[in-house]
N, C-alpha and C. Protein backbone atom coordinates (compact mmCIF):
# COMPACT_ATOMS: atom_id res chain seq x y z
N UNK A 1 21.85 34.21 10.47
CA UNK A 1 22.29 32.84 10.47
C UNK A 1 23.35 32.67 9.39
N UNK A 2 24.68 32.36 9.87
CA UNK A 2 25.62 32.21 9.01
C UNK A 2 26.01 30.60 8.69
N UNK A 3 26.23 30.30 7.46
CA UNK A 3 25.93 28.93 7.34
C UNK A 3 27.55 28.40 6.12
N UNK A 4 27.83 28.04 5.69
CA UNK A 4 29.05 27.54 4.77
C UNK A 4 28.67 27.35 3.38
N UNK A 5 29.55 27.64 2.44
CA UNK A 5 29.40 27.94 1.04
C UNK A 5 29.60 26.13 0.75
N UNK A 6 27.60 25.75 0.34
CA UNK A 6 28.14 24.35 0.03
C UNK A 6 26.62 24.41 -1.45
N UNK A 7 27.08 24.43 -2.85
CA UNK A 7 26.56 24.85 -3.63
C UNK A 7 25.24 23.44 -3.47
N UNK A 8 23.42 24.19 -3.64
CA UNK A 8 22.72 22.10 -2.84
C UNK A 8 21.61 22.94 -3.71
N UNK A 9 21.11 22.09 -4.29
CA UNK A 9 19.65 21.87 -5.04
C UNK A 9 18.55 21.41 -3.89
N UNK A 10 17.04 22.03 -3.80
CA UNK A 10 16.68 21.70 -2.75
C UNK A 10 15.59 21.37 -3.10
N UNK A 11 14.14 20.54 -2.61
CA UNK A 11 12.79 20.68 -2.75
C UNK A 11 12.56 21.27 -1.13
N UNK A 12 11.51 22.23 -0.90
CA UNK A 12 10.77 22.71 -0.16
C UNK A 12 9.00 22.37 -0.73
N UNK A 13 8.28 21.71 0.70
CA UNK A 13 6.72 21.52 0.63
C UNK A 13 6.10 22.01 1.59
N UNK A 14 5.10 22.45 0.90
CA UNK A 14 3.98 22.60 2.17
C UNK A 14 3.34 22.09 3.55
N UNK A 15 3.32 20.69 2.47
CA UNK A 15 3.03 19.48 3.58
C UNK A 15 2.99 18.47 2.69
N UNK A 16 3.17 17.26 2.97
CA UNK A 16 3.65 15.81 2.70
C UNK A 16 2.60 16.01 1.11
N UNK A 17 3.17 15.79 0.28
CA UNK A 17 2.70 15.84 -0.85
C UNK A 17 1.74 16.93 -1.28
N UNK A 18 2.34 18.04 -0.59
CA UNK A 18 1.76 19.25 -0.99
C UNK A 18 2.36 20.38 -1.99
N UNK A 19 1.95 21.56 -1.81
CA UNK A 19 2.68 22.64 -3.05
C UNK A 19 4.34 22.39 -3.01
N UNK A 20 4.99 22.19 -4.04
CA UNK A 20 6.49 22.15 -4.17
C UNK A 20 7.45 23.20 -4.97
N UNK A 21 8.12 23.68 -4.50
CA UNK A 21 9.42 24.64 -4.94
C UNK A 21 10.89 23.85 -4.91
N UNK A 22 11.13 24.01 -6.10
CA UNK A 22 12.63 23.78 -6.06
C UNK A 22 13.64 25.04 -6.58
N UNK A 23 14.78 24.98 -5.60
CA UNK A 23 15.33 25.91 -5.26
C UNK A 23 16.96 25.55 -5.46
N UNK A 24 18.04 26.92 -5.72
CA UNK A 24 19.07 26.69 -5.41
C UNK A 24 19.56 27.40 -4.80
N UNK A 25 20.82 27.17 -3.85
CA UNK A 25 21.66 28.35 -2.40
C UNK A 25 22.85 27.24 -2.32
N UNK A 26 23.72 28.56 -2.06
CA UNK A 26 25.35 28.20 -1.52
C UNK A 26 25.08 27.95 -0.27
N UNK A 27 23.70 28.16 0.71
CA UNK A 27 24.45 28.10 2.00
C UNK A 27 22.72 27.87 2.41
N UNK A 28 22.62 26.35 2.20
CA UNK A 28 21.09 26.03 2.96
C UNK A 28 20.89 26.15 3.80
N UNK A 29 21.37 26.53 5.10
CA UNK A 29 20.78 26.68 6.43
C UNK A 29 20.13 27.98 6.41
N UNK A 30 20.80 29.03 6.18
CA UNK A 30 20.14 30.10 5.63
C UNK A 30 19.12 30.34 4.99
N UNK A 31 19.12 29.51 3.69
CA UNK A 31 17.84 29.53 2.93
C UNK A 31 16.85 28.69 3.65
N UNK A 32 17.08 27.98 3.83
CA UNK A 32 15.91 26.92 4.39
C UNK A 32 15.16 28.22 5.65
N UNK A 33 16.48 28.87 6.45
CA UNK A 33 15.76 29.71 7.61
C UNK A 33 14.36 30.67 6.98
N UNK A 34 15.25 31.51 6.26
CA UNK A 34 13.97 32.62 4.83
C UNK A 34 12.84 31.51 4.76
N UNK A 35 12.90 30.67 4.56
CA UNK A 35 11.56 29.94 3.37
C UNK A 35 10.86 29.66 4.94
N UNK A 36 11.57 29.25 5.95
CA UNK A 36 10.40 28.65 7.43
C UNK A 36 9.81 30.30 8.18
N UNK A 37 10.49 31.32 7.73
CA UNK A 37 10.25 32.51 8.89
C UNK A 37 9.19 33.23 7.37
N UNK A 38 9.01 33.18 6.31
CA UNK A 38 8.31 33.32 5.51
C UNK A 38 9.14 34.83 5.18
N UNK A 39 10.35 35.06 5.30
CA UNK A 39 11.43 36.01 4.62
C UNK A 39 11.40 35.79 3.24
N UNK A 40 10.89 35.45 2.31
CA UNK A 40 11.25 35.70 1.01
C UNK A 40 9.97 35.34 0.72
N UNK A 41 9.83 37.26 0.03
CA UNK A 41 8.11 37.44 -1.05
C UNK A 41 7.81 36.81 -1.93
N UNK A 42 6.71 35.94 -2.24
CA UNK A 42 6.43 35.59 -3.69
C UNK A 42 5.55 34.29 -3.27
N UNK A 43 5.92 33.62 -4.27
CA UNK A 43 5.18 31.88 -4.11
C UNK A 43 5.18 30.62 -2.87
N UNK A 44 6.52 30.90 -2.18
CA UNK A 44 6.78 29.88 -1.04
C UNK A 44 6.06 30.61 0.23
N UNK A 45 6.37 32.38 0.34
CA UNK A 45 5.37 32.50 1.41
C UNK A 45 4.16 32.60 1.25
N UNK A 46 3.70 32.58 -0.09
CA UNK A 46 2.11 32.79 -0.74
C UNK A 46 1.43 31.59 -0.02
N UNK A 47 2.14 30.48 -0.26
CA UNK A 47 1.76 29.16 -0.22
C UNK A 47 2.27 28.42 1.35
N UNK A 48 3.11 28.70 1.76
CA UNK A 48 3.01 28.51 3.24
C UNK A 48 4.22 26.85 3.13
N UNK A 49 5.24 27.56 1.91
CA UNK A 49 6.18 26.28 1.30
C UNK A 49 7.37 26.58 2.76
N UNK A 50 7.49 25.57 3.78
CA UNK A 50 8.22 26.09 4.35
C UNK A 50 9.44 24.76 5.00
N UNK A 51 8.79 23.46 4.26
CA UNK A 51 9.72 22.15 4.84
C UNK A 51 10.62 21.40 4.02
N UNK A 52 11.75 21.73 4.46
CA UNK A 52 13.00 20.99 3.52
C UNK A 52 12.45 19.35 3.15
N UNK A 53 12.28 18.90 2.16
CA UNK A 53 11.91 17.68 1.55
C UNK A 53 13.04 16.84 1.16
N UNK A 54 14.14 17.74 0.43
CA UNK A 54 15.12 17.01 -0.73
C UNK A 54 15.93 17.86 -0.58
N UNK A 55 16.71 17.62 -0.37
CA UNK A 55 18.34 18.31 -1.18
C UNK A 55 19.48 17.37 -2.20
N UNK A 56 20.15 18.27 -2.36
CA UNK A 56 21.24 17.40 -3.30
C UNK A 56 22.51 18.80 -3.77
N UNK A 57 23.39 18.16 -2.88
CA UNK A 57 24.64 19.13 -3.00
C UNK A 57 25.78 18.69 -4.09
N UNK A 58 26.05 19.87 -4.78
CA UNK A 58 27.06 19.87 -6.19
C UNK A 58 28.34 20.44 -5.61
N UNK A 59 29.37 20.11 -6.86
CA UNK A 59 30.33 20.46 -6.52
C UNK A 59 30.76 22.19 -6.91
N UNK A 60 29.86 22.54 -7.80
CA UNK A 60 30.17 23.85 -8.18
C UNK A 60 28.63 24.40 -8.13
N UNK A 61 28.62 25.88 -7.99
CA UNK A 61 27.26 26.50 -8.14
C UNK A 61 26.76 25.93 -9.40
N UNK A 62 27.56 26.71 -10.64
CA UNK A 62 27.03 25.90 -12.14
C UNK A 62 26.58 24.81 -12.07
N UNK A 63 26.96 23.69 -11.68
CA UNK A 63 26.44 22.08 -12.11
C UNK A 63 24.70 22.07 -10.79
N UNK A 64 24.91 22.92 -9.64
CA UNK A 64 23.52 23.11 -8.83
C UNK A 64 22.41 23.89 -10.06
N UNK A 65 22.97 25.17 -10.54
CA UNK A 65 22.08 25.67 -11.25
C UNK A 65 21.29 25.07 -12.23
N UNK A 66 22.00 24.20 -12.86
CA UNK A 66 21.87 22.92 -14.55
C UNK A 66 21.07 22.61 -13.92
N UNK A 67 21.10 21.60 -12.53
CA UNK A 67 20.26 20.41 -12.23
C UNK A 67 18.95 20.94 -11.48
N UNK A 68 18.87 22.47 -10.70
CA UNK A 68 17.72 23.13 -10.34
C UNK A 68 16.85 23.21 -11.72
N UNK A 69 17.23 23.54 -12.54
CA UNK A 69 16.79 24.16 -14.27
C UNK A 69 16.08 22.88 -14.44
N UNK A 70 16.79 21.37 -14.70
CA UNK A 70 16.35 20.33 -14.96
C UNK A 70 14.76 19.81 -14.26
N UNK A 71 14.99 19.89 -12.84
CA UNK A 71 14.29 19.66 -11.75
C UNK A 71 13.32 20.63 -12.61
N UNK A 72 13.24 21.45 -12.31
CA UNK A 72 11.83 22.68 -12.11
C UNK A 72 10.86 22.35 -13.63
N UNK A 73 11.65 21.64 -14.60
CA UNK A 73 11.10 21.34 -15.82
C UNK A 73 10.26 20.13 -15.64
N UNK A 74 10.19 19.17 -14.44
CA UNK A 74 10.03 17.94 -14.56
C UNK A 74 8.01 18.03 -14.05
N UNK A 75 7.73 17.03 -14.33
CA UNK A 75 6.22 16.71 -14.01
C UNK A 75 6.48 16.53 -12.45
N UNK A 76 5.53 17.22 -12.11
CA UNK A 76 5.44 16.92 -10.62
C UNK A 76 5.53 15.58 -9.72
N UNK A 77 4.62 14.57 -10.56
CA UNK A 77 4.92 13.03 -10.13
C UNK A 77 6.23 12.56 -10.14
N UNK A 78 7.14 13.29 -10.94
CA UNK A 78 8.64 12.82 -10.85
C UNK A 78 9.11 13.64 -9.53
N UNK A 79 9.16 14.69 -9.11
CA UNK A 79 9.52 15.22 -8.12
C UNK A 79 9.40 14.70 -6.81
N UNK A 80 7.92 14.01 -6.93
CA UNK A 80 7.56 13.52 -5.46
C UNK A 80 8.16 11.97 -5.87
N UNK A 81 8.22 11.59 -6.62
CA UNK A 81 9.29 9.93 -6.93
C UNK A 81 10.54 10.58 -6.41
N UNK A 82 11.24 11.83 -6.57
CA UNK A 82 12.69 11.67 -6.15
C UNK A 82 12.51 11.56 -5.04
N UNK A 83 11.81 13.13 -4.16
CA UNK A 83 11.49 13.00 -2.71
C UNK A 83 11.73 11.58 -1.57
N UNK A 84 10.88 10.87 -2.61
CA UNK A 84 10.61 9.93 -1.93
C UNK A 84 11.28 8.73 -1.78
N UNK A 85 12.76 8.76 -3.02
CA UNK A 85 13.37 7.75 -2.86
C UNK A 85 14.27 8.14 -1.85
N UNK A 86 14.02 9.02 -1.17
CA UNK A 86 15.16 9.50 0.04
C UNK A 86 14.87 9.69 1.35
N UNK A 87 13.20 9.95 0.83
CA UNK A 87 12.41 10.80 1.92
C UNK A 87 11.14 10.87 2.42
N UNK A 88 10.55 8.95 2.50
CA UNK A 88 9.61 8.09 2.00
C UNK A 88 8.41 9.20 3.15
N UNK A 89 8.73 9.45 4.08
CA UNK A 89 7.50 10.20 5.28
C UNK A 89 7.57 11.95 4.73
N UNK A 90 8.33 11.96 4.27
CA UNK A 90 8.35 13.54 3.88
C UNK A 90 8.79 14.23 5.28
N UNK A 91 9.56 13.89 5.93
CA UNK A 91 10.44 14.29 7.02
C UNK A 91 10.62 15.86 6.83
N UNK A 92 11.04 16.56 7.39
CA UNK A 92 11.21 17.83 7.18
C UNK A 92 13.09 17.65 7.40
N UNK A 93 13.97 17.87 7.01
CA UNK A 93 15.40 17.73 6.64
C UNK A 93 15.71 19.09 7.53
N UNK A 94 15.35 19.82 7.47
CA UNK A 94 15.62 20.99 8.30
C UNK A 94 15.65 20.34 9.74
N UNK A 95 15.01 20.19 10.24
CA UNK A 95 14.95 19.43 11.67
C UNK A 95 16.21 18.28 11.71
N UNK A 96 16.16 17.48 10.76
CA UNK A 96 16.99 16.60 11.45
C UNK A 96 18.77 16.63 10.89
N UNK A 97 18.88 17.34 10.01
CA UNK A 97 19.82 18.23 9.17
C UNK A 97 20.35 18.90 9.67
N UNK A 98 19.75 19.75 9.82
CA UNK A 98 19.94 21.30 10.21
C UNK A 98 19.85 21.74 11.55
N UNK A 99 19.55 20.76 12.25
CA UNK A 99 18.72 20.87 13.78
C UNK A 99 18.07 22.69 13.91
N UNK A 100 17.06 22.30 12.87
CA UNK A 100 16.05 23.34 13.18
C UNK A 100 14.87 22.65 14.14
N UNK A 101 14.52 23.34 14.63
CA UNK A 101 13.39 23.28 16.18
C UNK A 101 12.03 23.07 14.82
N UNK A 102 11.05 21.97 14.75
CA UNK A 102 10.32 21.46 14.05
C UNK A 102 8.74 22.43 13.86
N UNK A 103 8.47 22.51 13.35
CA UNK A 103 7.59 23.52 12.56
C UNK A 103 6.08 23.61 13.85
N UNK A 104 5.25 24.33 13.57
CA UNK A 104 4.29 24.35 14.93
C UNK A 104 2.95 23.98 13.89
């Protein structure tokens, strides 16, 4: 899946106020694909983290990296406050974004 160099800060969940990862990629369609097909080892496929929640695209990789760094420091209750000022049902963004085919 080839996707366009667009530098985006992301949250990925489990399920609607479930385990959360925040993440950064030049080219979210791609990443988002890895995290739903459970392609990348560690904590998101441990945990079954596989639904775009949040994004937020920068103008340079650097200023994505700062604000991933920021994010990942924060109390969890702030994370699901950003989520949610964007993303009140916890929608999966991949689906309606990305027109990915919706999770089973």
């Amino acid at each position: 899946m080839k996707g366009t160099f667009q530098p985006t800060v992301y949250i990925m969940a489990s399920q609607l106020r479930g385990t959360l990862y925040t993440g950064v990629t030049s080219d979210l369609a791609s990443r988002a694909y890895q995290h739903r097909e459970g392609l990348i080892d560690g904590f998101t496929s441990d945990y079954g983290v596989k639904m775009l929640v949040w994004l937020e695209h920068h103008g340079t990789m650097e200023a994505a990296i700062q604000r991933e760094k920021r994010i990942k420091k924060w109390r969890r209750l702030w994370k699901i406050q950003l989520i949610e000022e964007t993303n009140l049902h916890w929608e999966d963004l991949a689906v309606s974004m990305l027109g990915f085919e919706p999770l089973k």
